[in-house]
C-alpha atoms as a PDB file:
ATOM      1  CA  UNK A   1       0.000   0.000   0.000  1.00  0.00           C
ATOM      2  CA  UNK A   2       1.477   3.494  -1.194  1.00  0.00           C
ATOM      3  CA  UNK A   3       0.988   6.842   0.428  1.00  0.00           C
ATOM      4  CA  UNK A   4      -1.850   7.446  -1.771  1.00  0.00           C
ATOM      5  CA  UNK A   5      -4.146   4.668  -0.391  1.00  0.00           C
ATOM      6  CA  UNK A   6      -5.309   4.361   3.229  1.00  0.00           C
ATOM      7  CA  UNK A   7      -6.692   1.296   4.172  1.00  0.00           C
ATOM      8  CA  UNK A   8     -10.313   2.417   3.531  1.00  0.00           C
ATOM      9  CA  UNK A   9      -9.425   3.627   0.257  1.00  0.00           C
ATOM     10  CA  UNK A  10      -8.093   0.480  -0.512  1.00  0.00           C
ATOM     11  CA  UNK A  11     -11.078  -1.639   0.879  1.00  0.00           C
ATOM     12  CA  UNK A  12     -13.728   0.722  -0.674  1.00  0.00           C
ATOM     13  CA  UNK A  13     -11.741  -0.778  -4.194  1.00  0.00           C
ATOM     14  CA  UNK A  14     -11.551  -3.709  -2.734  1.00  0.00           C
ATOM     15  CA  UNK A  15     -15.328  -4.093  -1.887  1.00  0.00           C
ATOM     16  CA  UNK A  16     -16.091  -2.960  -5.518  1.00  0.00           C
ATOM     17  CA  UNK A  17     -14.057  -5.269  -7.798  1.00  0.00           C
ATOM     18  CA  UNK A  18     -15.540  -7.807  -5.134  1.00  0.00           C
ATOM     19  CA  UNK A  19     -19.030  -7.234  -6.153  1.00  0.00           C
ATOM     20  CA  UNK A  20     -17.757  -7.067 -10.181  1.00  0.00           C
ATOM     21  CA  UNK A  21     -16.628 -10.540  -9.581  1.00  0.00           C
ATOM     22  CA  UNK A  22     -20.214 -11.689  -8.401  1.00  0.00           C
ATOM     23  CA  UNK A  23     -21.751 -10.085 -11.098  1.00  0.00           C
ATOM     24  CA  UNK A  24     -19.175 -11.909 -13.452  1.00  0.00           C
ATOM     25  CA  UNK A  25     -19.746 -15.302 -11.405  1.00  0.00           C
ATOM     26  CA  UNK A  26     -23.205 -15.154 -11.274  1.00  0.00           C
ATOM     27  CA  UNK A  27     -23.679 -14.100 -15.457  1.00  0.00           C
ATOM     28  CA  UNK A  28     -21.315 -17.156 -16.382  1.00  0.00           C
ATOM     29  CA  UNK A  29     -22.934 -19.948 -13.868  1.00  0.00           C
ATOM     30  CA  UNK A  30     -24.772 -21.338 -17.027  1.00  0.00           C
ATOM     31  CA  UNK A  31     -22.500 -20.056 -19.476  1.00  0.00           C
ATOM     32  CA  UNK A  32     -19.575 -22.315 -18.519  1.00  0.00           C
ATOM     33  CA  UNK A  33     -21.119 -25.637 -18.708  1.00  0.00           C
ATOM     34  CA  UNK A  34     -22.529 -24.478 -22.771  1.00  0.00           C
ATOM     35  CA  UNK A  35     -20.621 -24.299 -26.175  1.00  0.00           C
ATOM     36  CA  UNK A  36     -19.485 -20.959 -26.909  1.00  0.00           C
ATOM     37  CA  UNK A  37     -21.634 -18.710 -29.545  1.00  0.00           C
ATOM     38  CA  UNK A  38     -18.732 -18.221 -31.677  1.00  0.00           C
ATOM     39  CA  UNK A  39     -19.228 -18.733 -35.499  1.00  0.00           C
ATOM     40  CA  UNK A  40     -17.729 -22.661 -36.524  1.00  0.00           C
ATOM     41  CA  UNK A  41     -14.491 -22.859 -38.098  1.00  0.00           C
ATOM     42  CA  UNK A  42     -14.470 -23.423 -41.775  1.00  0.00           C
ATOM     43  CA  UNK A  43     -12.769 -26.331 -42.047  1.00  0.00           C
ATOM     44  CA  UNK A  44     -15.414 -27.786 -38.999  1.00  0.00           C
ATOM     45  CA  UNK A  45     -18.212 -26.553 -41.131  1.00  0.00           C
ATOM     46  CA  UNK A  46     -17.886 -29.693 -43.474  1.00  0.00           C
ATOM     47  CA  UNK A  47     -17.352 -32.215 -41.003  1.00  0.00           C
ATOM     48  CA  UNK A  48     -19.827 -34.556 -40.797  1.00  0.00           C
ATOM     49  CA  UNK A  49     -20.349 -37.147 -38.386  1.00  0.00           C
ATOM     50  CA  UNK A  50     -19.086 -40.609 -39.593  1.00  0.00           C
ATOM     51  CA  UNK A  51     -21.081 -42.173 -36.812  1.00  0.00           C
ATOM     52  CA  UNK A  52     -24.777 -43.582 -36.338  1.00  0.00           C
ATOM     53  CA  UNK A  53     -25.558 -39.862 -34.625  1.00  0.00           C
ATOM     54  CA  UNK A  54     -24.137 -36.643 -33.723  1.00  0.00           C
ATOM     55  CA  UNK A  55     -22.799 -36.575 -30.418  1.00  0.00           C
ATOM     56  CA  UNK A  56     -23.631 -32.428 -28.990  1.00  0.00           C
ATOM     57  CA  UNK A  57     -22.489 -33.716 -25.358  1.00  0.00           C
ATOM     58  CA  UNK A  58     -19.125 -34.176 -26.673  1.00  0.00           C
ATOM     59  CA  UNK A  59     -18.962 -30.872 -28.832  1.00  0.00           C
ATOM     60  CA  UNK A  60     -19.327 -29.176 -25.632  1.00  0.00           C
ATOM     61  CA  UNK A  61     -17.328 -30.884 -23.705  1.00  0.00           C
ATOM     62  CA  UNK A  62     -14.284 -29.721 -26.174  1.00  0.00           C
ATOM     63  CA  UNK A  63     -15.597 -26.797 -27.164  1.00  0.00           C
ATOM     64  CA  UNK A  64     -12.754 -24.242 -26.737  1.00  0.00           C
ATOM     65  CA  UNK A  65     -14.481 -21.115 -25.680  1.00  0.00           C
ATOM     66  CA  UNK A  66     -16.262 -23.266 -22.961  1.00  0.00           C
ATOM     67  CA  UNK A  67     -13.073 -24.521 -21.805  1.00  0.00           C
ATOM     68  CA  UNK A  68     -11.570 -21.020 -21.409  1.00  0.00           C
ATOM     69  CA  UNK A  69     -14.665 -19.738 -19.929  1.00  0.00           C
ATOM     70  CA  UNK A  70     -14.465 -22.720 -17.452  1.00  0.00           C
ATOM     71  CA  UNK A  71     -10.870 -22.185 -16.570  1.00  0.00           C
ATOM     72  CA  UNK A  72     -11.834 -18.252 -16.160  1.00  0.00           C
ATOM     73  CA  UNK A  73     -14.267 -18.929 -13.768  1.00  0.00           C
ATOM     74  CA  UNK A  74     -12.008 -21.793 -11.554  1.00  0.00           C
ATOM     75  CA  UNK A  75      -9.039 -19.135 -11.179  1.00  0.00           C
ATOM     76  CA  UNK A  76     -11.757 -16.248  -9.999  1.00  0.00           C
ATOM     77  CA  UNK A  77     -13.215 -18.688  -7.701  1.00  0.00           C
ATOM     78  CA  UNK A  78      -9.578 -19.436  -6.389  1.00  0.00           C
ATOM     79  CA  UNK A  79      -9.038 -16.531  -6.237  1.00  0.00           C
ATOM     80  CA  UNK A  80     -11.946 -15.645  -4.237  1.00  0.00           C
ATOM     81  CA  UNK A  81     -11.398 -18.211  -1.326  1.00  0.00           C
ATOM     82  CA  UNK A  82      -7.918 -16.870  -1.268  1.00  0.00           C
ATOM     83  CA  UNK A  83      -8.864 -13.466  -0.161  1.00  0.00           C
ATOM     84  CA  UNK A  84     -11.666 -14.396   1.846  1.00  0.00           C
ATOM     85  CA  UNK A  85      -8.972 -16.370   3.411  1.00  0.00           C
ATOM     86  CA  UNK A  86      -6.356 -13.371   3.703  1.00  0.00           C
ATOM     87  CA  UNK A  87      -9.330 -11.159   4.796  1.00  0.00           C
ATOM     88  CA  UNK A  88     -10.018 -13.247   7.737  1.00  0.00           C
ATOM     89  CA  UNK A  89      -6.849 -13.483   8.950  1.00  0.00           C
ATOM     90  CA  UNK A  90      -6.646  -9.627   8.868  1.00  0.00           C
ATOM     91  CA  UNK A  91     -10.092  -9.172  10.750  1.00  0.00           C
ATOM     92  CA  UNK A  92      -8.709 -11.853  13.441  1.00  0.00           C
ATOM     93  CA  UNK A  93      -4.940 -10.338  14.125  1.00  0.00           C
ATOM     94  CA  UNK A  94      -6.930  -6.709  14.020  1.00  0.00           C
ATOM     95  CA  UNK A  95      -9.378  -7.565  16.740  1.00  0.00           C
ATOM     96  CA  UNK A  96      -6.999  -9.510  18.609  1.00  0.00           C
ATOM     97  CA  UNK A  97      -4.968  -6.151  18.743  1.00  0.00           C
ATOM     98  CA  UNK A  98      -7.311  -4.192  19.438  1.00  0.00           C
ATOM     99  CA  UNK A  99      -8.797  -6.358  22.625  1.00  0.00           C
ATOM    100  CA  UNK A 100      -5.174  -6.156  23.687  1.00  0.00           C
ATOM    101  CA  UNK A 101      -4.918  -2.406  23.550  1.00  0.00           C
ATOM    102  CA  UNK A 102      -8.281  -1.820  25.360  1.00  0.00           C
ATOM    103  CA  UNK A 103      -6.979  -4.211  28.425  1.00  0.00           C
ATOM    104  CA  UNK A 104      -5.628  -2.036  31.305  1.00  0.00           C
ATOM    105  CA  UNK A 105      -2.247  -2.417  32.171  1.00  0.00           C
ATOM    106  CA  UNK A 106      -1.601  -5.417  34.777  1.00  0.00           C
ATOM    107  CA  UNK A 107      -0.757  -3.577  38.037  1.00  0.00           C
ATOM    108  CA  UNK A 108       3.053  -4.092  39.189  1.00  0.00           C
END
């Protein structure tokens, strides 16, 4: 943290990208586990399946978009735990110092 940013400043940001990422998480729940709306490659375009029937489970599975969307939304989760994480660990070592400032002094 620079000279620039007190701690509120910093946890007003903080706060905000926090909520972005909920927006984010909560518009790609459904998104992640569907193929991608991006146009076909040409060369997929004139593929045809060789099989008895065309298998859309699979094309979704490998779908590439998907897949990055997927791996998006794993590393913002991550991400997520690790600063809830970090920002409990700050709230405990905070109120632990301030219950120890607010003790009186032991009497010598």
């Amino acid at each position: 943290m620079n000279d620039d940013n007190t701690g509120l400043e910093v946890l007003e940001k903080f706060a905000a990208t926090t909520l972005r990422l909920r927006e984010l998480l909560a518009d790609t729940a459904e998104a992640q586990w569907q193929a991608s709306r991006h146009p076909v490659a040409q060369e997929d375009v004139n593929i045809r399946s060789r099989g008895l029937y065309n298998d859309p489970t699979y094309q979704i599975t490998v779908d590439t978009g998907r897949l990055k969307l997927r791996a998006a939304v794993i590393d913002a989760e991550k991400a997520l735990a690790l600063a809830d994480q970090t920002m409990r660990v700050a709230v405990r070592k905070l109120t632990e110092a301030r219950s120890r400032q607010d003790r009186p002094e032991p009497a010598a």
